[in-house]
C-alpha atoms as a PDB file:
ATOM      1  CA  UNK A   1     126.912 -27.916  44.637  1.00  0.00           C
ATOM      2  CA  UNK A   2     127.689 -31.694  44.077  1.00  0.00           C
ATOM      3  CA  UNK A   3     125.993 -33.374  41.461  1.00  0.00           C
ATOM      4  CA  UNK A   4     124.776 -36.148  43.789  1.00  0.00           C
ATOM      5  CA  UNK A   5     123.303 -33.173  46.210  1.00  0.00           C
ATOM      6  CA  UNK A   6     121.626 -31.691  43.352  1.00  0.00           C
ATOM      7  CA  UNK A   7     120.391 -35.258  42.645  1.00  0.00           C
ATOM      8  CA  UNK A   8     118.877 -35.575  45.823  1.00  0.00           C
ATOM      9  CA  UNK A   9     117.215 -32.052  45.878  1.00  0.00           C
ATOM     10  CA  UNK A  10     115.557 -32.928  42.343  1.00  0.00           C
ATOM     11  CA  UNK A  11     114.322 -36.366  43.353  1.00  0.00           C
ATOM     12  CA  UNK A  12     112.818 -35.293  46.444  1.00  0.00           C
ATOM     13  CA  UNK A  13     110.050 -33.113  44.403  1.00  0.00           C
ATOM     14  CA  UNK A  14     107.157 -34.565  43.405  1.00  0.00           C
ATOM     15  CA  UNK A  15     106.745 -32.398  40.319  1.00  0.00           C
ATOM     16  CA  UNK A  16     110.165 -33.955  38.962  1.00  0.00           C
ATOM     17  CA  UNK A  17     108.824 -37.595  39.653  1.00  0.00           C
ATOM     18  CA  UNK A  18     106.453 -36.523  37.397  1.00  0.00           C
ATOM     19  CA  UNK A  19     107.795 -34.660  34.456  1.00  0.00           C
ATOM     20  CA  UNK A  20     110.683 -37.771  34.451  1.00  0.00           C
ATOM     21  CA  UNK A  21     107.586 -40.591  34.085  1.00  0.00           C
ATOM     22  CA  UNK A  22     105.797 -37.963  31.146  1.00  0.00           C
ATOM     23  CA  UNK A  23     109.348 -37.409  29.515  1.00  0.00           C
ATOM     24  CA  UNK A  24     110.488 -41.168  30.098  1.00  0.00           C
ATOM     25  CA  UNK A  25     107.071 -42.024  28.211  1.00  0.00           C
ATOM     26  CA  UNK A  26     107.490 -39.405  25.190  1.00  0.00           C
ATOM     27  CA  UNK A  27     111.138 -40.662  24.891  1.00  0.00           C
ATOM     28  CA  UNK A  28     110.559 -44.095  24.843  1.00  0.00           C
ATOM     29  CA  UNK A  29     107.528 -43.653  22.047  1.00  0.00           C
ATOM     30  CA  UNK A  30     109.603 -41.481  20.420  1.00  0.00           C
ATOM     31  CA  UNK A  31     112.471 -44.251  20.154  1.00  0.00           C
ATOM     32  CA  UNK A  32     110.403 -47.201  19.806  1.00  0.00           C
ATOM     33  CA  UNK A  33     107.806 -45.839  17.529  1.00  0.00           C
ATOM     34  CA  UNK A  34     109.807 -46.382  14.075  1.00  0.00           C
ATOM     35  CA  UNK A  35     109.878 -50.138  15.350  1.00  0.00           C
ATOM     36  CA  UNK A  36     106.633 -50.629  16.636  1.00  0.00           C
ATOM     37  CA  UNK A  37     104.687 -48.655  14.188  1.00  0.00           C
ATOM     38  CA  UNK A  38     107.138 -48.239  11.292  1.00  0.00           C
ATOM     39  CA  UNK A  39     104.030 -48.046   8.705  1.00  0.00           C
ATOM     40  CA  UNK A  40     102.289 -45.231  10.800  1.00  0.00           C
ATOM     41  CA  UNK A  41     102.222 -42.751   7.932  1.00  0.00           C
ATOM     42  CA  UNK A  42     101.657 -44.707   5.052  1.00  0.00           C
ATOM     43  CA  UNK A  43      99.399 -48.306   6.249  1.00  0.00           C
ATOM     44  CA  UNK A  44      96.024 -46.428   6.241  1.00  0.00           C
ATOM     45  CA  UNK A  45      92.803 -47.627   5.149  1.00  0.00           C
ATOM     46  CA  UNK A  46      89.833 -45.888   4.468  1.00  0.00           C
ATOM     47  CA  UNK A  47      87.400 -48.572   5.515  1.00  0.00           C
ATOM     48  CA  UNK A  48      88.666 -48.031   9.138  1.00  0.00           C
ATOM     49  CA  UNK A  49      88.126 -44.366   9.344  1.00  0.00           C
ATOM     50  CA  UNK A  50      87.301 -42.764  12.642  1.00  0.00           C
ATOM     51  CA  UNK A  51      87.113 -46.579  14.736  1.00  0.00           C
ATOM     52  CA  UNK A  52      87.049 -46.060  18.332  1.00  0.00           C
ATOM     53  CA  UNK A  53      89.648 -47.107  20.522  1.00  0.00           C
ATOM     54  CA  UNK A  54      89.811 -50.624  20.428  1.00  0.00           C
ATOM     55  CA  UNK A  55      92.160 -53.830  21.415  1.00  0.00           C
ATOM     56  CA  UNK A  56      93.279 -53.526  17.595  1.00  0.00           C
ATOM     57  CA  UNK A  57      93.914 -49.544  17.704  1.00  0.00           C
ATOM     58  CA  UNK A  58      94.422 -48.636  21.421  1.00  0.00           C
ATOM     59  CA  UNK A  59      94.151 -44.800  20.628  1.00  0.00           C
ATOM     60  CA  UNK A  60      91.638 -45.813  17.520  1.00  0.00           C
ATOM     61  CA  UNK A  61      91.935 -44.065  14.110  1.00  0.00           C
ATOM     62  CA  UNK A  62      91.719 -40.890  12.578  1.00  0.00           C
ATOM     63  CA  UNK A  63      89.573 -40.336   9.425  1.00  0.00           C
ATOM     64  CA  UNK A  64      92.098 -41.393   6.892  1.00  0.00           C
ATOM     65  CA  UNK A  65      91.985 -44.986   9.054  1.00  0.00           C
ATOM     66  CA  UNK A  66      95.610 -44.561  10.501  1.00  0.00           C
ATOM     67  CA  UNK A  67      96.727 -45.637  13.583  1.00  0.00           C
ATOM     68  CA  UNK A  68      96.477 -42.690  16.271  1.00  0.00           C
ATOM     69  CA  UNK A  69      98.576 -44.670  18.346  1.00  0.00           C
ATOM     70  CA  UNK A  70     101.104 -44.887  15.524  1.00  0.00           C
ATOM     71  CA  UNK A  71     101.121 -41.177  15.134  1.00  0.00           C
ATOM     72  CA  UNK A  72     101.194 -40.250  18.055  1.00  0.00           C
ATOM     73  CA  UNK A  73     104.654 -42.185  18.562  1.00  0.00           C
ATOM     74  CA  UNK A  74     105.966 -40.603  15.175  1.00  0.00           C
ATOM     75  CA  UNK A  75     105.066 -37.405  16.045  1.00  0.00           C
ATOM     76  CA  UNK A  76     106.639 -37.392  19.629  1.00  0.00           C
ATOM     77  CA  UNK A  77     110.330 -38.277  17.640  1.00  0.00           C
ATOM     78  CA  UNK A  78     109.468 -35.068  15.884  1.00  0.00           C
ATOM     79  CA  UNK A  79     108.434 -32.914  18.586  1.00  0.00           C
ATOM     80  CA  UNK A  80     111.484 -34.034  20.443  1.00  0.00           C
ATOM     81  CA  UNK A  81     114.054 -33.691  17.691  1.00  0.00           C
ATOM     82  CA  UNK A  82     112.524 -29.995  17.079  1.00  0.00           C
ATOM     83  CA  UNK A  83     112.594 -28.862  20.271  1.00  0.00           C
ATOM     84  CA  UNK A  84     116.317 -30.521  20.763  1.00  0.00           C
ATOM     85  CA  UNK A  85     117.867 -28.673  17.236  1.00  0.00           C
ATOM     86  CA  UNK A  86     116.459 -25.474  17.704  1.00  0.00           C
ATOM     87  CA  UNK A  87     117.190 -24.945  21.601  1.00  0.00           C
ATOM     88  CA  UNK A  88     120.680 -26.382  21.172  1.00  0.00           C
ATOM     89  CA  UNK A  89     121.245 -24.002  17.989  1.00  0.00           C
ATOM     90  CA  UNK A  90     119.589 -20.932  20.049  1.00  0.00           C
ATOM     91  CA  UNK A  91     121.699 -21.729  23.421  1.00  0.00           C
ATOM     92  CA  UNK A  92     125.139 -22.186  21.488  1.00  0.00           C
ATOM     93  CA  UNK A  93     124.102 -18.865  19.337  1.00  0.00           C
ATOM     94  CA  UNK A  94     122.938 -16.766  21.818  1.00  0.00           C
ATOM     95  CA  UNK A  95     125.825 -17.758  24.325  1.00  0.00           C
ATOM     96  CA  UNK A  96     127.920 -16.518  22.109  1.00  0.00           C
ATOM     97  CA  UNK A  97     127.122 -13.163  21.712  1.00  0.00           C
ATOM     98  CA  UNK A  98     125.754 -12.465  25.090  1.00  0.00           C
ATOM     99  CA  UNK A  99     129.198 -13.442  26.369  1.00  0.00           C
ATOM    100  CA  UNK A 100     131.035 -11.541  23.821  1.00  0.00           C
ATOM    101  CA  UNK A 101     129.099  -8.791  24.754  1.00  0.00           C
ATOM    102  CA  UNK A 102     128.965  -8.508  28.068  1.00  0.00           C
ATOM    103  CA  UNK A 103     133.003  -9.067  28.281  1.00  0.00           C
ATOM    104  CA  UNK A 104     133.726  -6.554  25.765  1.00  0.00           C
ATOM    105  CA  UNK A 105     131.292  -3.940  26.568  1.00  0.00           C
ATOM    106  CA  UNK A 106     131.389  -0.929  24.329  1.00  0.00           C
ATOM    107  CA  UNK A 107     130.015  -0.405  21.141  1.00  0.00           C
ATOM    108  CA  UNK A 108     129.922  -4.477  20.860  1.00  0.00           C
ATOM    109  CA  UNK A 109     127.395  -4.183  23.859  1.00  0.00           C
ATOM    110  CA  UNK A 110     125.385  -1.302  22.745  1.00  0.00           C
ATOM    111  CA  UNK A 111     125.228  -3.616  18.851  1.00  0.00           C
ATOM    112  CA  UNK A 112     124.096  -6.094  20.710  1.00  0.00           C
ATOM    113  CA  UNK A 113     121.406  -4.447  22.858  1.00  0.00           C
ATOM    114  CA  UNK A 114     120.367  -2.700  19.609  1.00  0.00           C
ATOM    115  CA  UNK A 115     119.433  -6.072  17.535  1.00  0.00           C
ATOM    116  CA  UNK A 116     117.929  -7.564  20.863  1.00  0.00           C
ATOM    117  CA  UNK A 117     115.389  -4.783  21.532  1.00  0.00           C
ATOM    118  CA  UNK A 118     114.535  -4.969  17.434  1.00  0.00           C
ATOM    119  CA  UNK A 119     113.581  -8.968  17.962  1.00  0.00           C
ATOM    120  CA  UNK A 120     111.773  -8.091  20.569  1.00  0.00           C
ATOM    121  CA  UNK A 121     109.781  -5.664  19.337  1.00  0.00           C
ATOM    122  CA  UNK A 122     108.074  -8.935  17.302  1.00  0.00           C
ATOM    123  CA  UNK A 123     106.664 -12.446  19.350  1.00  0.00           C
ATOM    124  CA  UNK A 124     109.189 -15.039  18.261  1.00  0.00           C
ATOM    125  CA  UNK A 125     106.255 -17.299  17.297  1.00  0.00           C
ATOM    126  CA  UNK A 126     104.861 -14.203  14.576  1.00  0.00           C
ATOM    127  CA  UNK A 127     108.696 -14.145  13.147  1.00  0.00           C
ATOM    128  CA  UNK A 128     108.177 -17.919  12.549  1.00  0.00           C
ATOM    129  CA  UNK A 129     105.119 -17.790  11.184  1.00  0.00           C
ATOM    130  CA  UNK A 130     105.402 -14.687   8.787  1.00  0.00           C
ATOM    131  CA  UNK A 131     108.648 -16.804   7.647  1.00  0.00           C
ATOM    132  CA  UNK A 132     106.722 -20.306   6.915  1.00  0.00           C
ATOM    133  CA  UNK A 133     104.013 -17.829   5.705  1.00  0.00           C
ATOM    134  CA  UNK A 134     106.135 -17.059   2.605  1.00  0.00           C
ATOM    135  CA  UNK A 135     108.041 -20.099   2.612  1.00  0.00           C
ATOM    136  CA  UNK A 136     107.443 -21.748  -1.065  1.00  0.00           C
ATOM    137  CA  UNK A 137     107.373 -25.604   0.612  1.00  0.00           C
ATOM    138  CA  UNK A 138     107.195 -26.630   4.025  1.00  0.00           C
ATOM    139  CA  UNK A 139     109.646 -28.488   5.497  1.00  0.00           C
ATOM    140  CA  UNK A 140     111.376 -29.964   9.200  1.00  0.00           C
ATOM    141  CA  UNK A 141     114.444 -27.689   8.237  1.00  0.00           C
ATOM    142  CA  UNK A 142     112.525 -24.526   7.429  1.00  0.00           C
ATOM    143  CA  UNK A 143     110.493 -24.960  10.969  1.00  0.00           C
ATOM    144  CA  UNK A 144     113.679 -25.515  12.865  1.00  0.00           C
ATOM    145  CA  UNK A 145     115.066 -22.001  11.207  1.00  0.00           C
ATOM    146  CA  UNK A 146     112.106 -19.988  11.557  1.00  0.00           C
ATOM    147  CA  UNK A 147     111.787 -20.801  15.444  1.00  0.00           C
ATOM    148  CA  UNK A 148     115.758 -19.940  15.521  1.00  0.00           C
ATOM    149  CA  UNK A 149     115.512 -16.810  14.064  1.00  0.00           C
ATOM    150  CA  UNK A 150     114.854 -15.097  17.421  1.00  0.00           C
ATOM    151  CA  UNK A 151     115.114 -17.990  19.315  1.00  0.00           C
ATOM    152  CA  UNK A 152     118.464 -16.914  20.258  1.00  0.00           C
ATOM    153  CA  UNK A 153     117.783 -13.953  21.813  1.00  0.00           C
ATOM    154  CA  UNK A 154     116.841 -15.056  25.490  1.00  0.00           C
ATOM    155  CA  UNK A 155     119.969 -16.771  25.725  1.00  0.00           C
ATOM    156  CA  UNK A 156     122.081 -13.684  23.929  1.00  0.00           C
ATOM    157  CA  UNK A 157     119.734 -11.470  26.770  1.00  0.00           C
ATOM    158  CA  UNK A 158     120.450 -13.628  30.118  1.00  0.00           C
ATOM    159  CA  UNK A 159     124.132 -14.242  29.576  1.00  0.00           C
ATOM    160  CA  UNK A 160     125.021 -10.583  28.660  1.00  0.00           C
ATOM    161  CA  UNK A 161     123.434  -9.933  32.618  1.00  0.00           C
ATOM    162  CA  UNK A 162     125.390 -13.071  33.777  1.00  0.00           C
ATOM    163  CA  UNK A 163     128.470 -11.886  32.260  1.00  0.00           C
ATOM    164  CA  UNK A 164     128.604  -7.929  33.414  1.00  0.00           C
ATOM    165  CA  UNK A 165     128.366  -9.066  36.586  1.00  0.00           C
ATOM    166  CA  UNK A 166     131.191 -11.866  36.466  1.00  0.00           C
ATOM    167  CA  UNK A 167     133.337  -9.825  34.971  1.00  0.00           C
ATOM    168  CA  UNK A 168     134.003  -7.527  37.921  1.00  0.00           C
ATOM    169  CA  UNK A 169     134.010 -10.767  40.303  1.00  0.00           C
ATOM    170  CA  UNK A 170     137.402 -11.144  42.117  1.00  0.00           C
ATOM    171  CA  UNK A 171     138.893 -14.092  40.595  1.00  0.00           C
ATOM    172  CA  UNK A 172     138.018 -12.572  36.863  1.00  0.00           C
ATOM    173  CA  UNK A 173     140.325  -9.587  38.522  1.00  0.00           C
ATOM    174  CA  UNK A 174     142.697 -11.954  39.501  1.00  0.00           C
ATOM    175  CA  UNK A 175     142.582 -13.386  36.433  1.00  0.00           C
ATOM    176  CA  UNK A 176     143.568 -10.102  34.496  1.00  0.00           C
ATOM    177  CA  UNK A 177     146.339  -9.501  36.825  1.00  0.00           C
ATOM    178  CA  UNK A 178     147.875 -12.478  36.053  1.00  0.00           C
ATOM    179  CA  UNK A 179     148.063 -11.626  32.400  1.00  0.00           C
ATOM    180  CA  UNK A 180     145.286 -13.929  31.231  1.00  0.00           C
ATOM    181  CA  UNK A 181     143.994 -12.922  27.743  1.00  0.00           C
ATOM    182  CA  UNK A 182     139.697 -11.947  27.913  1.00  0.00           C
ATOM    183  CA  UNK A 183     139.098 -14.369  25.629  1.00  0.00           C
ATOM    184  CA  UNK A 184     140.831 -17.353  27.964  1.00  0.00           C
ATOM    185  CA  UNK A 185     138.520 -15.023  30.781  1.00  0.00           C
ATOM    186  CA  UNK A 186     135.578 -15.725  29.091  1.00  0.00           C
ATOM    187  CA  UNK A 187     136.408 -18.899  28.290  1.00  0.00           C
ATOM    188  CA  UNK A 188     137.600 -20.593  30.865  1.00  0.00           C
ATOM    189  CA  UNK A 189     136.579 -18.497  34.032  1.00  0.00           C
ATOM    190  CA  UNK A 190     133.313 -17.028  33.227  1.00  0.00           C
ATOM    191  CA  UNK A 191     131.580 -19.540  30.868  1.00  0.00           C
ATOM    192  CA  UNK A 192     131.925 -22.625  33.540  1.00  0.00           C
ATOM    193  CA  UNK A 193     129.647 -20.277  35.665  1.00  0.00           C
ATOM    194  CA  UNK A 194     127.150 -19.691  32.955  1.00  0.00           C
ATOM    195  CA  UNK A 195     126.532 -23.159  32.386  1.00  0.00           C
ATOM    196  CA  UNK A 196     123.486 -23.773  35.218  1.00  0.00           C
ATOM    197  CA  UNK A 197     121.218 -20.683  34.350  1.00  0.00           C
ATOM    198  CA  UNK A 198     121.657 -21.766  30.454  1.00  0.00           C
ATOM    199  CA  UNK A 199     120.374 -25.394  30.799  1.00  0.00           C
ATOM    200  CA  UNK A 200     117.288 -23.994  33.300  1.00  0.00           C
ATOM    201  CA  UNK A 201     116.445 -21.753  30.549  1.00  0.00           C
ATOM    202  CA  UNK A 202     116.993 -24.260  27.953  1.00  0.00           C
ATOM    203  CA  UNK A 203     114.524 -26.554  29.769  1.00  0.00           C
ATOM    204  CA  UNK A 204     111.901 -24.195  29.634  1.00  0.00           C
ATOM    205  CA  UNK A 205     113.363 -23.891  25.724  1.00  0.00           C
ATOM    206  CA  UNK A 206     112.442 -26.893  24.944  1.00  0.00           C
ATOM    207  CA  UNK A 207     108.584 -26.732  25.963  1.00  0.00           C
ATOM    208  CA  UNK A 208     108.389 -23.505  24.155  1.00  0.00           C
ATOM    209  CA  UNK A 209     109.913 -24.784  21.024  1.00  0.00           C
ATOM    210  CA  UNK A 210     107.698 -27.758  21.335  1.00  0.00           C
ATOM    211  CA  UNK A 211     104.531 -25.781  21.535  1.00  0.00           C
ATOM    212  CA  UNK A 212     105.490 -23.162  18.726  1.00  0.00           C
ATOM    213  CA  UNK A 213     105.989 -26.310  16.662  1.00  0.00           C
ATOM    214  CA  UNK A 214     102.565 -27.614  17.478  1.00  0.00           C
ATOM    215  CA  UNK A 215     101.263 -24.095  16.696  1.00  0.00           C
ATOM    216  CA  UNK A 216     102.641 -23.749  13.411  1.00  0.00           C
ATOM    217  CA  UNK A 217     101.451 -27.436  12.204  1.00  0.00           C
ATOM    218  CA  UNK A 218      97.989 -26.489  13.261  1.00  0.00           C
ATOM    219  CA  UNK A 219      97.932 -23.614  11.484  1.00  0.00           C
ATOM    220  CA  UNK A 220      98.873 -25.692   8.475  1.00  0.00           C
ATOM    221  CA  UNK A 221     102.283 -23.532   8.189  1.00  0.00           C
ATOM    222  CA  UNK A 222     104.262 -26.482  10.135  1.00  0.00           C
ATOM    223  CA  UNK A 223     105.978 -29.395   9.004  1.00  0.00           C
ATOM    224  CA  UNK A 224     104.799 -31.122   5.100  1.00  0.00           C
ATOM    225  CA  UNK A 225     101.456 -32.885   4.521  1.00  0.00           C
ATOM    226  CA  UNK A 226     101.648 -36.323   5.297  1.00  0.00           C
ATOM    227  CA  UNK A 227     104.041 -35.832   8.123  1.00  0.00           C
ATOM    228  CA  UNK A 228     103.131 -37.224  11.498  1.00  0.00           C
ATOM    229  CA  UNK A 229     102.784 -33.927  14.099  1.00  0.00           C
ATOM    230  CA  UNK A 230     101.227 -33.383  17.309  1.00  0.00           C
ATOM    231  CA  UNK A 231      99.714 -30.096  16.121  1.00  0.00           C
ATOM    232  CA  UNK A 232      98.682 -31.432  12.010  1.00  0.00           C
ATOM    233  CA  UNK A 233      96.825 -34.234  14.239  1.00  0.00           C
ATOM    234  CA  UNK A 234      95.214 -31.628  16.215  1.00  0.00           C
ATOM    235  CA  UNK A 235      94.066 -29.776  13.186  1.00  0.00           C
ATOM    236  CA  UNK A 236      92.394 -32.592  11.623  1.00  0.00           C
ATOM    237  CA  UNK A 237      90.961 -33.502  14.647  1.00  0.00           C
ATOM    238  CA  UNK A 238      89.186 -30.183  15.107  1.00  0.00           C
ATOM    239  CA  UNK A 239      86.836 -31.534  12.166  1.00  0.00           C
ATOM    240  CA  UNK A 240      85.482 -34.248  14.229  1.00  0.00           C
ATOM    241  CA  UNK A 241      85.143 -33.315  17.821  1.00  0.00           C
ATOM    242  CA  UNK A 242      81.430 -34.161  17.890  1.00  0.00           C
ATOM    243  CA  UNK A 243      81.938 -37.844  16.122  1.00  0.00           C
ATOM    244  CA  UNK A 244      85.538 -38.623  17.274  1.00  0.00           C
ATOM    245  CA  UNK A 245      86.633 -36.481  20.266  1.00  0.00           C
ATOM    246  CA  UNK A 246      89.370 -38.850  20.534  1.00  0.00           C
ATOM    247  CA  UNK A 247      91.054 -37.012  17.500  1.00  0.00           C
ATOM    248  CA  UNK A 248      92.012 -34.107  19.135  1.00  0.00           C
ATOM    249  CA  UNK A 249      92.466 -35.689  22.754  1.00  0.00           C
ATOM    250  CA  UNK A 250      95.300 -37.446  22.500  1.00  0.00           C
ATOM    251  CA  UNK A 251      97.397 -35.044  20.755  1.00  0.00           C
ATOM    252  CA  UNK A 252      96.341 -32.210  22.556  1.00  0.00           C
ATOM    253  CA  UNK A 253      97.180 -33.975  25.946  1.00  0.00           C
ATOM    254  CA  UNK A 254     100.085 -35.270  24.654  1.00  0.00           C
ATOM    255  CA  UNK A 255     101.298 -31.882  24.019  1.00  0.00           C
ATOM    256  CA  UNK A 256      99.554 -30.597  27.283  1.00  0.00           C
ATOM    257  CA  UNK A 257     101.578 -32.746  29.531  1.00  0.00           C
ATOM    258  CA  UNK A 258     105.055 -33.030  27.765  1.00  0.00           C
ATOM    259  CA  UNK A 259     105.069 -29.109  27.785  1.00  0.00           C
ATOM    260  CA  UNK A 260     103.955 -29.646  31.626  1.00  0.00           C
ATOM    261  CA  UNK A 261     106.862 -32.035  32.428  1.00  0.00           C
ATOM    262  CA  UNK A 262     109.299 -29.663  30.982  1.00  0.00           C
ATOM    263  CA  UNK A 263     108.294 -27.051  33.226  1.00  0.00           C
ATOM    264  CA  UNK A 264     108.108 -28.781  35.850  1.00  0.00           C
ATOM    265  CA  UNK A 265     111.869 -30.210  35.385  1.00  0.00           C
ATOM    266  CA  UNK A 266     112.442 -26.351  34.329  1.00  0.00           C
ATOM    267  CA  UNK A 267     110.938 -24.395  37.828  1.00  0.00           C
ATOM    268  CA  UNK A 268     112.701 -27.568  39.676  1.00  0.00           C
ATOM    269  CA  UNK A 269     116.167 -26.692  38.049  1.00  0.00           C
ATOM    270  CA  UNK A 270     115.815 -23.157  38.900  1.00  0.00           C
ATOM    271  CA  UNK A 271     115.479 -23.942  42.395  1.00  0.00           C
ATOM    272  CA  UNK A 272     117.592 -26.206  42.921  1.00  0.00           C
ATOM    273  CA  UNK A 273     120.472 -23.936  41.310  1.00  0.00           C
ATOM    274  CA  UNK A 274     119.314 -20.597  42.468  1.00  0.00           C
ATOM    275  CA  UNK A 275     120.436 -20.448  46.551  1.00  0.00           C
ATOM    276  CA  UNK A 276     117.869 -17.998  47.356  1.00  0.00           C
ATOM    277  CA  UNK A 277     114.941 -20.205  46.151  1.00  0.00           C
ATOM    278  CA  UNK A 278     116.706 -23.665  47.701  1.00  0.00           C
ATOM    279  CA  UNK A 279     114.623 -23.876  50.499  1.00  0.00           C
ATOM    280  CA  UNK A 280     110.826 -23.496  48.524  1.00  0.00           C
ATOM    281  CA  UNK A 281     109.336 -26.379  46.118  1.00  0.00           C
ATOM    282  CA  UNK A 282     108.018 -29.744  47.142  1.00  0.00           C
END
């Protein structure tokens, strides 16, 4: 399929208008907000606590007087650059071994099939959080390697399927008789053909990585004190839903709906790459 024909198909769903206008929103807040707001964290004033929304404060203020509006911003940057390291670190990792293992088969396979089925025995968000749990300081970096510790293996699982059944396709075999090494196989013949059902699940990546951020930051297990999160917002907001619903509102929609728009872009991706589903979504 042409790019400009999968172009089309995407534009053409309503769904994908939408997730572009919620992502073009989160981006741009997320790239503007250091400029705009550059004192989010740190300009807060006590005698301001909890104001409503107002011409001054748009979103209003939480009860340490900051701007929500200004967090909100900083904490979509974070959200974003989470979700971007650890699903570009889980993709590369676990396209790696589930190609190396589905090409080379054997005892490589059965290694890898062993080590999958013991990550899976756990939910990838408990790993992270028993990790942070015993973590002696939070930090960005230690989040980013707790949700890649078994972040990898959806990718490691789907292209170990993609690649058993490529390597039996005809032009692998032709490949082989020609005298082309497996590793120039893998390489260049079967990887090019692994690249759409990596980036659909990579969408969906992203939302989950997102959300298990979130999560942990509620939970108090997420990023430092001090440091401007969707889900730390959330948990102070929890405090106040009876005097300032507004505290918990805005991040939990802002979550809500960029974990929406990824999905949407996601089940949209899917369809418009798989050739059995071409002809459903609107």
């Amino acid at each position: 399929m042409s790019r400009r024909t999968l172009w089309s198909r995407l534009a053409r769903r309503t769904t994908v208008r939408v997730g572009a206008l919620v992502l073009a929103l989160v981006v741009g807040a997320a790239v503007a907000g250091p400029w705009v707001a550059p004192e989010a964290a740190d300009a807060c004033l006590l005698e301001r606590e909890l104001e409503t929304p107002s011409l001054s404060h748009w979103l209003g203020t939480d009860a340490d007087g900051c701007d929500i509006a200004g967090l909100l911003a900083h904490g979509a940057g974070l959200s974003l650059q989470v979700g971007l390291v650890v699903v570009t670190v889980s993709a590369v990792l676990g396209t790696l071994l589930g190609l190396l293992a589905g090409m080379r088969g054997g005892w490589v396979d059965r290694l890898l099939m062993f080590v999958l089925e013991c990550f899976q025995a756990f939910p990838g968000f408990l790993v992270a959080l028993s990790i942070l749990a015993v973590a002696p300081r939070p930090s960005v970096g230690l989040v980013i390697a707790a949700l890649c510790v078994s972040g990898w293996v959806g990718y490691a699982r789907l292209v170990r399927g993609q690649a058993l059944l490529l390597r039996e396709s005809d032009y692998v075999l032709a490949a082989r008789a020609l005298g082309h090494s497996e590793g120039h196989i893998a390489i260049r013949e079967v990887l090019p053909n692994l690249v759409s059902p990596v980036i659909v699940q990579a969408t969906f990546g992203l939302a989950g990585a997102i959300l298990a951020e979130a999560g942990l930051s509620f939970l108090g297990l997420g990023v430092p004190p001090g440091t401007p999160s969707w889900g730390a917002m959330l948990h102070q907001g929890r405090s106040y839903l009876l005097v300032a619903p507004w505290l918990s509102i805005v991040p939990g929609v802002a979550i809500a709906a960029t974990v929406m728009a990824f999905n949407f872009l996601g089940d949209a991706l899917r369809d418009a790459l798989d050739p059995t589903l071409r002809g459903s979504g609107n």
